[in-house]
N, C-alpha and C. Protein backbone atom coordinates (compact mmCIF):
# COMPACT_ATOMS: atom_id res chain seq x y z
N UNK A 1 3.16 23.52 5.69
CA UNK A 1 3.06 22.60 4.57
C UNK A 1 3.21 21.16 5.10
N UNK A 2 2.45 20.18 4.54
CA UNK A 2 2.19 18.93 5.30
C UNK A 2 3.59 18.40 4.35
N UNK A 3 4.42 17.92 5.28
CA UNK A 3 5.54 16.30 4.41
C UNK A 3 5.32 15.23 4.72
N UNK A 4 5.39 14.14 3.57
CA UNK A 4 4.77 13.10 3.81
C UNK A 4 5.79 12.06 3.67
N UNK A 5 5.32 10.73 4.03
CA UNK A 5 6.67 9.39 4.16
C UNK A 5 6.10 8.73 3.35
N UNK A 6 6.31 7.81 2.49
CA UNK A 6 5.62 6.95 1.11
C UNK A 6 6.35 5.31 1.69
N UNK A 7 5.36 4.46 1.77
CA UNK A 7 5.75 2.93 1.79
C UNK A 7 5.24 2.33 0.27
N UNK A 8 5.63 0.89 0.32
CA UNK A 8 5.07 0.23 -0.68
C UNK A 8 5.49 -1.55 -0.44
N UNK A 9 4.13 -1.96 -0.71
CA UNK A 9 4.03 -3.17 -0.10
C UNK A 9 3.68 -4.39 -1.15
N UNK A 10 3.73 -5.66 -1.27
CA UNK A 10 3.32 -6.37 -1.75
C UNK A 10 2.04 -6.25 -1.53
N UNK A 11 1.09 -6.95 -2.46
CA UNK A 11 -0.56 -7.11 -2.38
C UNK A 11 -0.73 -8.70 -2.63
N UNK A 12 -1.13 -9.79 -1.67
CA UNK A 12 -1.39 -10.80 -1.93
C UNK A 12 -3.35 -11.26 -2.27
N UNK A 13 -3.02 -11.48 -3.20
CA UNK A 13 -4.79 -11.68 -3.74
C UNK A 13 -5.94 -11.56 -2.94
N UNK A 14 -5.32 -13.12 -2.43
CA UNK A 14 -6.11 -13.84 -1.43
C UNK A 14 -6.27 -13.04 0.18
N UNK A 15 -5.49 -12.29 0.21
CA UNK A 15 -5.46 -11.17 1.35
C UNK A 15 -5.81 -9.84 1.55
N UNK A 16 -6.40 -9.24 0.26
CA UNK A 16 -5.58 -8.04 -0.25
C UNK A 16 -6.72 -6.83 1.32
N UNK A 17 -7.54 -7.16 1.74
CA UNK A 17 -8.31 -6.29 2.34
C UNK A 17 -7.92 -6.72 3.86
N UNK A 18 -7.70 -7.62 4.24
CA UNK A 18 -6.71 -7.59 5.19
C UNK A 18 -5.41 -6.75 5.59
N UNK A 19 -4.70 -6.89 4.24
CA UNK A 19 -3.07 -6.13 4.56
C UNK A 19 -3.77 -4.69 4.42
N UNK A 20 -4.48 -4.52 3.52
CA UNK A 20 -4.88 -2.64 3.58
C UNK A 20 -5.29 -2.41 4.77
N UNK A 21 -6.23 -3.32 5.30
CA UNK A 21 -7.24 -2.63 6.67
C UNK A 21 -5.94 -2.31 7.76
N UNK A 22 -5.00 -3.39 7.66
CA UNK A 22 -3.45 -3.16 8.61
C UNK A 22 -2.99 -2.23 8.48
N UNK A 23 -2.48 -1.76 7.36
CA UNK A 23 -2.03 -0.58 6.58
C UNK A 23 -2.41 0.50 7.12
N UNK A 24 -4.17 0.86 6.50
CA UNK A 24 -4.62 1.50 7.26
C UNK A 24 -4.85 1.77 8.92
N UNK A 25 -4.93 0.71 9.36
CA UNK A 25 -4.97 0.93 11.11
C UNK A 25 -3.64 1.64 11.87
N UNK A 26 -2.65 1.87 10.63
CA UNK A 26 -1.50 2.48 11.24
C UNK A 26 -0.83 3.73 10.71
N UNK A 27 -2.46 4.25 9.74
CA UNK A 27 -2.19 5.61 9.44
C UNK A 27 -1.96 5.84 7.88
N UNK A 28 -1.68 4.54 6.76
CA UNK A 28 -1.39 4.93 5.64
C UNK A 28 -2.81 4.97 4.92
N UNK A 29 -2.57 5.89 3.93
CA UNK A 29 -3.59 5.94 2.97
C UNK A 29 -3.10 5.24 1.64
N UNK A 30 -4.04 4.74 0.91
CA UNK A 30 -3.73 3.59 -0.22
C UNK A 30 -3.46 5.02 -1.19
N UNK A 31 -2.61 5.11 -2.11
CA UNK A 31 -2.51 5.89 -3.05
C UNK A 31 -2.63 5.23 -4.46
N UNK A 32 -2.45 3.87 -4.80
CA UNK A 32 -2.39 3.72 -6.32
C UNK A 32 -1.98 2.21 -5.55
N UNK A 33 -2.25 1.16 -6.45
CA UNK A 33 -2.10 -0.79 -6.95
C UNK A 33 -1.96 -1.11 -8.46
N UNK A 34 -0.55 -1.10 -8.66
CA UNK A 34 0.10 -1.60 -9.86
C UNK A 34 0.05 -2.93 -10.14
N UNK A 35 0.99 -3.37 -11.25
CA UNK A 35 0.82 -4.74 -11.53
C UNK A 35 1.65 -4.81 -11.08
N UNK A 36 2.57 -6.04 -10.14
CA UNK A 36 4.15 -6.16 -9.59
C UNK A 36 5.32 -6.78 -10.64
N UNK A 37 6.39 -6.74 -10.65
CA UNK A 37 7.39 -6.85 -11.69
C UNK A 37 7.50 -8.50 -12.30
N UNK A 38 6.66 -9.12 -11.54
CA UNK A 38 6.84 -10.56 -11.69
C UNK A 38 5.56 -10.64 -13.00
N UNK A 39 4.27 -10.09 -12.91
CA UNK A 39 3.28 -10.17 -14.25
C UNK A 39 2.23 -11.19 -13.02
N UNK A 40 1.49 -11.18 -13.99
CA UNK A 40 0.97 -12.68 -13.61
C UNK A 40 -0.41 -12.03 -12.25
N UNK A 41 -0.40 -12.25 -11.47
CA UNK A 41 -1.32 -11.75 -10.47
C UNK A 41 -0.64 -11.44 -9.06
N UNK A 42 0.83 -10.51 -9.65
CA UNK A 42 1.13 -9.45 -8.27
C UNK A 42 0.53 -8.15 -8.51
N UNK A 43 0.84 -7.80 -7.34
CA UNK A 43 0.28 -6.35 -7.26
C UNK A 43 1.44 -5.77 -6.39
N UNK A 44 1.13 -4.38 -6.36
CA UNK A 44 2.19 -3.41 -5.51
C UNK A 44 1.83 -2.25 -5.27
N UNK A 45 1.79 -2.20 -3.94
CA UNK A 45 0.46 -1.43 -3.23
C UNK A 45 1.80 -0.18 -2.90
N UNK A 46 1.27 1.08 -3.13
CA UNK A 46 1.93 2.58 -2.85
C UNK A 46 0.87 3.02 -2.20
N UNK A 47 2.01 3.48 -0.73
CA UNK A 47 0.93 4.31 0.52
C UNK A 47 1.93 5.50 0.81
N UNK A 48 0.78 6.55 1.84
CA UNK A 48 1.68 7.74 2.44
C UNK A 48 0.78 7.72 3.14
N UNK A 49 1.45 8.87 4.14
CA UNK A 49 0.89 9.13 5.53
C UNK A 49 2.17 10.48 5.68
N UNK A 50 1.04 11.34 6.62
CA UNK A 50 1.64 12.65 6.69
C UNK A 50 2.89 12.32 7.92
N UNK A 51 4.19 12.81 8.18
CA UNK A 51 4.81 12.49 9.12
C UNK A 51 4.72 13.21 10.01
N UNK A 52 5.02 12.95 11.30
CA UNK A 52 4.35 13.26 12.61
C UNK A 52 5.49 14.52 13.14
């Protein structure tokens, strides 16, 4: 059975395919981008990746 590790990151607008492509280059998969607790134009990026 695969177990997995869960991060979660800020999402900056003006960046946002940058920090994923990072993200991704180190194994996480994007799971879901909320609105962040502040309103307005945050976001809050939830990742996993299977642990090694």
């Amino acid at each position: 059975m695969t177990k997995w590790e869960y991060a979660t990151a800020p999402l900056l607008i003006h960046a946002t395919k940058q920090i994923l492509d990072n993200w991704g280059q180190d194994g996480w998969e994007l799971v879901q981008v909320v609105p962040g607790p502040q309103g307005g134009d945050s976001l809050v990026a939830y990742f996993k990746r299977p642990l090694a």
